[in-house]
Protein backbone atom coordinates (compact mmCIF):
# COMPACT_ATOMS: atom_id res chain seq x y z
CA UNK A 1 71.34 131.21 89.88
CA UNK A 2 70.74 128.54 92.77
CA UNK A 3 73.26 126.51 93.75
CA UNK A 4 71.35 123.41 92.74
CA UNK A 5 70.17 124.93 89.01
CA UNK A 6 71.63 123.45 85.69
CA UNK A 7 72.73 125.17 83.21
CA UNK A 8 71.15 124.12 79.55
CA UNK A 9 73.81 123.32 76.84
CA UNK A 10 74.50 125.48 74.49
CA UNK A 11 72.32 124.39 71.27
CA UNK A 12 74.17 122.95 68.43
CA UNK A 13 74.17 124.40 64.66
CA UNK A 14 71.54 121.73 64.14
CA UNK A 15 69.29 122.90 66.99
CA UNK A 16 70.53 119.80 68.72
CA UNK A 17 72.93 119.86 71.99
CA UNK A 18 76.01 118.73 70.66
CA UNK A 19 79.64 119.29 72.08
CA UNK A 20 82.72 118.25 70.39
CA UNK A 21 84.40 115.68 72.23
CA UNK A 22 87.87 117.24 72.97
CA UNK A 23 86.39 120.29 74.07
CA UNK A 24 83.64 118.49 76.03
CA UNK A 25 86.78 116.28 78.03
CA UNK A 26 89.46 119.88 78.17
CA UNK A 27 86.10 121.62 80.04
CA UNK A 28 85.44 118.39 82.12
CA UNK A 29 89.18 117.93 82.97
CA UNK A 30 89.59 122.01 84.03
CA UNK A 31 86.61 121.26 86.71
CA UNK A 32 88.59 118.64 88.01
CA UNK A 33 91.44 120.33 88.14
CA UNK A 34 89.70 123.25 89.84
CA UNK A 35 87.53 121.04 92.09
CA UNK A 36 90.80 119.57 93.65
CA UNK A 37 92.69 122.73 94.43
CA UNK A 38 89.30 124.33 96.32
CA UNK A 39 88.51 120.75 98.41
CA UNK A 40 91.94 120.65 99.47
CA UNK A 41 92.19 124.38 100.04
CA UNK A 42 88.48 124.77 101.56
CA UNK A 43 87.07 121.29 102.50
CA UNK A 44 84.58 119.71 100.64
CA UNK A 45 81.31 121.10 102.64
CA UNK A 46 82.87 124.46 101.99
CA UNK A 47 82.81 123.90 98.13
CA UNK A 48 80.24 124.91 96.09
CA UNK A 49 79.92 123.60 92.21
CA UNK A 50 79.85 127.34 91.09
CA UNK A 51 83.02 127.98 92.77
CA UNK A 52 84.29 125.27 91.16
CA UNK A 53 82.95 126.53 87.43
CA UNK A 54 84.24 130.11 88.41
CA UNK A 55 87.92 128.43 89.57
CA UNK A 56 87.97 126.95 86.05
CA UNK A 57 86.91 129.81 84.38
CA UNK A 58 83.35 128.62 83.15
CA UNK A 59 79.49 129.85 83.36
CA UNK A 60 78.15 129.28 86.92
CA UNK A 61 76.28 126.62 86.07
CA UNK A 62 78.91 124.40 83.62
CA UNK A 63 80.12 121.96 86.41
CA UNK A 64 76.17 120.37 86.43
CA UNK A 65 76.58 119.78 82.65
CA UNK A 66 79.10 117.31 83.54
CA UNK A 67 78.64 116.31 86.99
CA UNK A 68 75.42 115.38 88.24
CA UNK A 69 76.28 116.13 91.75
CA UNK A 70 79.50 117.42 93.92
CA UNK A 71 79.73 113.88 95.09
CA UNK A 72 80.17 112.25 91.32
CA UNK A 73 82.84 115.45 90.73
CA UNK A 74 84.75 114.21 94.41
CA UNK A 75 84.66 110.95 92.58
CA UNK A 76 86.15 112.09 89.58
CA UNK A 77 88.97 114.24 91.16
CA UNK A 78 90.20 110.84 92.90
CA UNK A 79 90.41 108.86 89.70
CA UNK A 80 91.99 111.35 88.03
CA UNK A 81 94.88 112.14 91.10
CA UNK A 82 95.21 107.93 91.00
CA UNK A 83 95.21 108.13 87.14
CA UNK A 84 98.20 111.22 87.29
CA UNK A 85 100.10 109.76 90.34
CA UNK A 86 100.09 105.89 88.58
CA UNK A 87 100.77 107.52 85.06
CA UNK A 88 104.23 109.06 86.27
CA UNK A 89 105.12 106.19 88.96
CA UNK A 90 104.11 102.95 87.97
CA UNK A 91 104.35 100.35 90.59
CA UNK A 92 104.85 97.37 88.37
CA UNK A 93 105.85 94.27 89.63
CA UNK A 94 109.48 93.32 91.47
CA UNK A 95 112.03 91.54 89.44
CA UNK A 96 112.12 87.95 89.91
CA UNK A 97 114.87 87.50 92.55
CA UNK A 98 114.30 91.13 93.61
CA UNK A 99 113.60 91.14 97.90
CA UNK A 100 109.93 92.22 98.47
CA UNK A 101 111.41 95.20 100.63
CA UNK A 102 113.95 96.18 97.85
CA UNK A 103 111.15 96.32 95.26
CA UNK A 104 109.25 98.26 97.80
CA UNK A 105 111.95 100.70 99.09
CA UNK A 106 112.31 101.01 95.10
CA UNK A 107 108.80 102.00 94.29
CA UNK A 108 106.95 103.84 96.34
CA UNK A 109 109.25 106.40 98.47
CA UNK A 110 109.17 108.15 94.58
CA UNK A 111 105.11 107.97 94.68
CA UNK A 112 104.82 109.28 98.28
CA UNK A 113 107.42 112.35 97.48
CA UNK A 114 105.43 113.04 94.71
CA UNK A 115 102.03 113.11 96.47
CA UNK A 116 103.86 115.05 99.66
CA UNK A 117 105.34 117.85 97.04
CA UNK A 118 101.89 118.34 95.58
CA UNK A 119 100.07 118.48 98.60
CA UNK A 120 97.35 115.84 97.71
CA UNK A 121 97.95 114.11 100.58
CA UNK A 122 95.29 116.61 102.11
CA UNK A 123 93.01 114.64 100.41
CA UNK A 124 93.39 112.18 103.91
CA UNK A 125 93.08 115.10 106.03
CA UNK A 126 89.94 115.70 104.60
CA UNK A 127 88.32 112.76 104.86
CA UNK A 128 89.58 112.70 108.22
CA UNK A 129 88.00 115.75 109.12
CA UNK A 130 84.50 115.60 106.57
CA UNK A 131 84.08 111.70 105.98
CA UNK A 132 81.63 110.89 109.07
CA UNK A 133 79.50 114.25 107.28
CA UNK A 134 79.30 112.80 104.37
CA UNK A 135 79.26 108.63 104.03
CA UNK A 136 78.47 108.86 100.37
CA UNK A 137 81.89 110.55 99.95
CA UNK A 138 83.56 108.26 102.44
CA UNK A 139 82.55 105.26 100.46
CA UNK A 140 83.98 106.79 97.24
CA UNK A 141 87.08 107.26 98.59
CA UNK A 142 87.17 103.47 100.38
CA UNK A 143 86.27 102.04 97.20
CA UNK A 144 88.32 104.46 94.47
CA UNK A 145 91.48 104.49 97.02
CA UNK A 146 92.16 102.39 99.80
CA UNK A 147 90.22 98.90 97.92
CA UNK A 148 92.89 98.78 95.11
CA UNK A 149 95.45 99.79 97.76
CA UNK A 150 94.70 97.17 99.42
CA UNK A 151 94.50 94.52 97.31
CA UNK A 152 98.23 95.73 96.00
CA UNK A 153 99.20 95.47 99.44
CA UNK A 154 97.98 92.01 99.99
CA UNK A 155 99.81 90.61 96.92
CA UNK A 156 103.06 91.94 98.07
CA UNK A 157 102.80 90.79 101.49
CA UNK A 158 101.70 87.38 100.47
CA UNK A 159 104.75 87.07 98.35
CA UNK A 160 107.16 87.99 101.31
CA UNK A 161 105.42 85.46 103.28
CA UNK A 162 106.17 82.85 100.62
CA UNK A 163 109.45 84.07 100.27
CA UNK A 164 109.84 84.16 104.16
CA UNK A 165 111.00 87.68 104.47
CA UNK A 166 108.44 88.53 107.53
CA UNK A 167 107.87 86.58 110.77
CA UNK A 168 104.10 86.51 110.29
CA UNK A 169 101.44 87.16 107.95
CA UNK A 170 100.01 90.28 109.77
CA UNK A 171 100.57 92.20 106.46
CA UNK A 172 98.01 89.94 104.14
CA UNK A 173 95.79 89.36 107.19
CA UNK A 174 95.95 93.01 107.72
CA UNK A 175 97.33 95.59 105.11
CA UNK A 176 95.89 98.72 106.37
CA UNK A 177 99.04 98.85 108.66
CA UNK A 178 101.22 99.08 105.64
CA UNK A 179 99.46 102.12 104.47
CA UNK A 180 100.04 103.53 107.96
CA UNK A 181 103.11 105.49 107.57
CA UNK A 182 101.34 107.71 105.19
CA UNK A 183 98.36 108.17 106.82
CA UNK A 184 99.91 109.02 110.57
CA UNK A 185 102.40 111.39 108.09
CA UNK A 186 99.19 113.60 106.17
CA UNK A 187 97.32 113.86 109.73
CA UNK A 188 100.83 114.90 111.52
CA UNK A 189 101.77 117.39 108.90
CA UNK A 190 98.05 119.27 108.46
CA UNK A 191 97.88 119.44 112.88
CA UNK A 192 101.83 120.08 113.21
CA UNK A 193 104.00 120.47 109.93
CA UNK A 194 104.56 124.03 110.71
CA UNK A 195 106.69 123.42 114.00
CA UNK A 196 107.81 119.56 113.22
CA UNK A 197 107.19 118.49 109.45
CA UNK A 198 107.48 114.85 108.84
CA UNK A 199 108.97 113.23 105.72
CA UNK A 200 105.88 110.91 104.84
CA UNK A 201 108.70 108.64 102.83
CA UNK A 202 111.41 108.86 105.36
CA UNK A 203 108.70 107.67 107.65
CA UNK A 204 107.67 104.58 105.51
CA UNK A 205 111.30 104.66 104.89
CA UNK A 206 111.99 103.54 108.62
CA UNK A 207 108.63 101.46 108.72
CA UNK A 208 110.00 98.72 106.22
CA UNK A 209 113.02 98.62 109.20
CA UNK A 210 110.25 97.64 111.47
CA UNK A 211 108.48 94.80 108.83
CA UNK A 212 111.43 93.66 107.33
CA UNK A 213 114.24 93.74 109.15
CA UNK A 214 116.86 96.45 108.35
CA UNK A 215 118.63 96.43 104.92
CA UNK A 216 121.45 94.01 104.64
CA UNK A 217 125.35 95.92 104.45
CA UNK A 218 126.30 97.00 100.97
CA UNK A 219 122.77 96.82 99.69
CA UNK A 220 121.78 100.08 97.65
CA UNK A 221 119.40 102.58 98.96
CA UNK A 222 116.27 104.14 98.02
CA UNK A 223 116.48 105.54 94.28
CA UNK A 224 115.94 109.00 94.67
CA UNK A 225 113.82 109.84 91.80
C-alpha cells in the first residue's frame, strides 16, 4: 500500500461504517502514543503514518482513518503531551499574598522535571532541527505551545510588576525570555548531554535569581515533587 492510500473502515453489521466510540478514541489515542515515541526517536520527516499504525499495532493504513494527514496527527500528539503534562501538574494560580517567584519556584520546576524525565522535551529539538522544513508544523506548534505559554507568562509577569517584584517590565513586554531556560536546556542536552547534561529546572532554578532577585533567608525552597 502507498504511503498516501486510506484504508476503508471496516463495514458495520448494518452495512454502514460504524465504530464504537471507546474503541474508536483507545485506537486514536495508541497512534498518538506511537506517533510521539517515533518523532522524537526519528524526526518528523523520517516518520511515515504506516510506521506509526505498525508502532501501535494496527493495519498499515489505520492512522488515515483518523488523521487526515501527518501534520493533523503532529497536532494531536502536542495537545495530548499539554493535556498529560497539565493533567498531573496544574499551574493554578498563586495564593493571594504568595511572591510571584515563590508561586513560580513552586510550580513549574515539578512540570519541567517531569517533561526532562520523559524526554518530551525533544519535541524543541525537533522543531529546532525540522521547523524551517515544514512551516505548517511550525505554526502548530507556535499556536498549540508557545501562544498559551505565553499568554501564562504575561499574566504572571504583569502581576510582579504590579506587585513591584522586578525592576522593569521586560517580562510582559517580552515573555519568550522566561521560557528561555528550557529552551537553551533541550538544545544543550540533545548537542551535549552526554559529556555535560544540564538540569533544565536547576537552570530555570538559577534564572528566577537573575529576574527576581535571590530568595530572601529562611524562605523555603523548591517543593520537590
Amino acid at each position: 500500500m502507498a504511503e498516501d492510500a486510506r484504508e476503508p473502515a471496516a463495514p458495520a453489521a448494518d452495512g454502514g461504517t460504524a465504530a464504537r466510540p471507546d474503541r474508536t478514541a483507545a485506537t486514536r489515542q495508541a497512534l498518538v502514543q506511537a506517533a510521539l515515541a517515533l518523532f522524537l526517536e526519528r524526526g518528523f520527516k523520517a516518520t511515515r503514518m504506516s510506521d506509526v499504525a505498525a508502532a501501535a499495532g494496527l493495519a498499515k493504513g489505520t492512522t488515515y482513518l483518523h488523521f487526515k494527514d501527518k501534520e493533523s496527527l503532529f497536532a494531536d500528539v502536542l495537545r495530548g503531551v499539554l493535556t498529560e503534562t497539565g493533567g498531573r501538574r496544574r499551574i493554578g494560580r498563586p495564593r493571594p499574598d504568595e511572591p510571584t517567584r515563590a508561586f513560580l519556584l513552586r510550580t513549574v520546576p515539578p512540570i519541567l522535571r517531569e517533561l526532562q524525565a520523559s524526554g518530551r522535551f525533544g519535541i524543541l529539538y525537533l522543531m529546532a532541527r525540522e521547523g524551517p522544513q515544514f512551516p505548517a508544523v511550525a505554526d502548530t506548534y507556535h499556536e498549540t505551545v508557545i501562544v498559551p505559554v505565553l499568554r501564562l507568562v504575561r499574566i504572571y509577569a504583569r502581576r510582579a510588576e504590579r506587585r513591584g517584584e522586578v525592576r522593569s517590565d521586560a517580562l510582559s513586554r517580552l515573555p519568550i525570555i522566561f521560557v528561555a531556560p528550557a529552551i537553551l536546556s533541550a538544545l544543550w542536552n540533545n548537542l551535549f548531554g552526554r559529556a555535560s547534561p544540564l538540569d533544565v529546572a536547576a537552570v530555570f532554578e538559577g534564572y528566577l535569581d537573575l529576574l527576581f532577585g535571590p530568595a530572601p533567608a529562611g524562605s523555603d525552597g523548591p517543593q520537590q515533587t
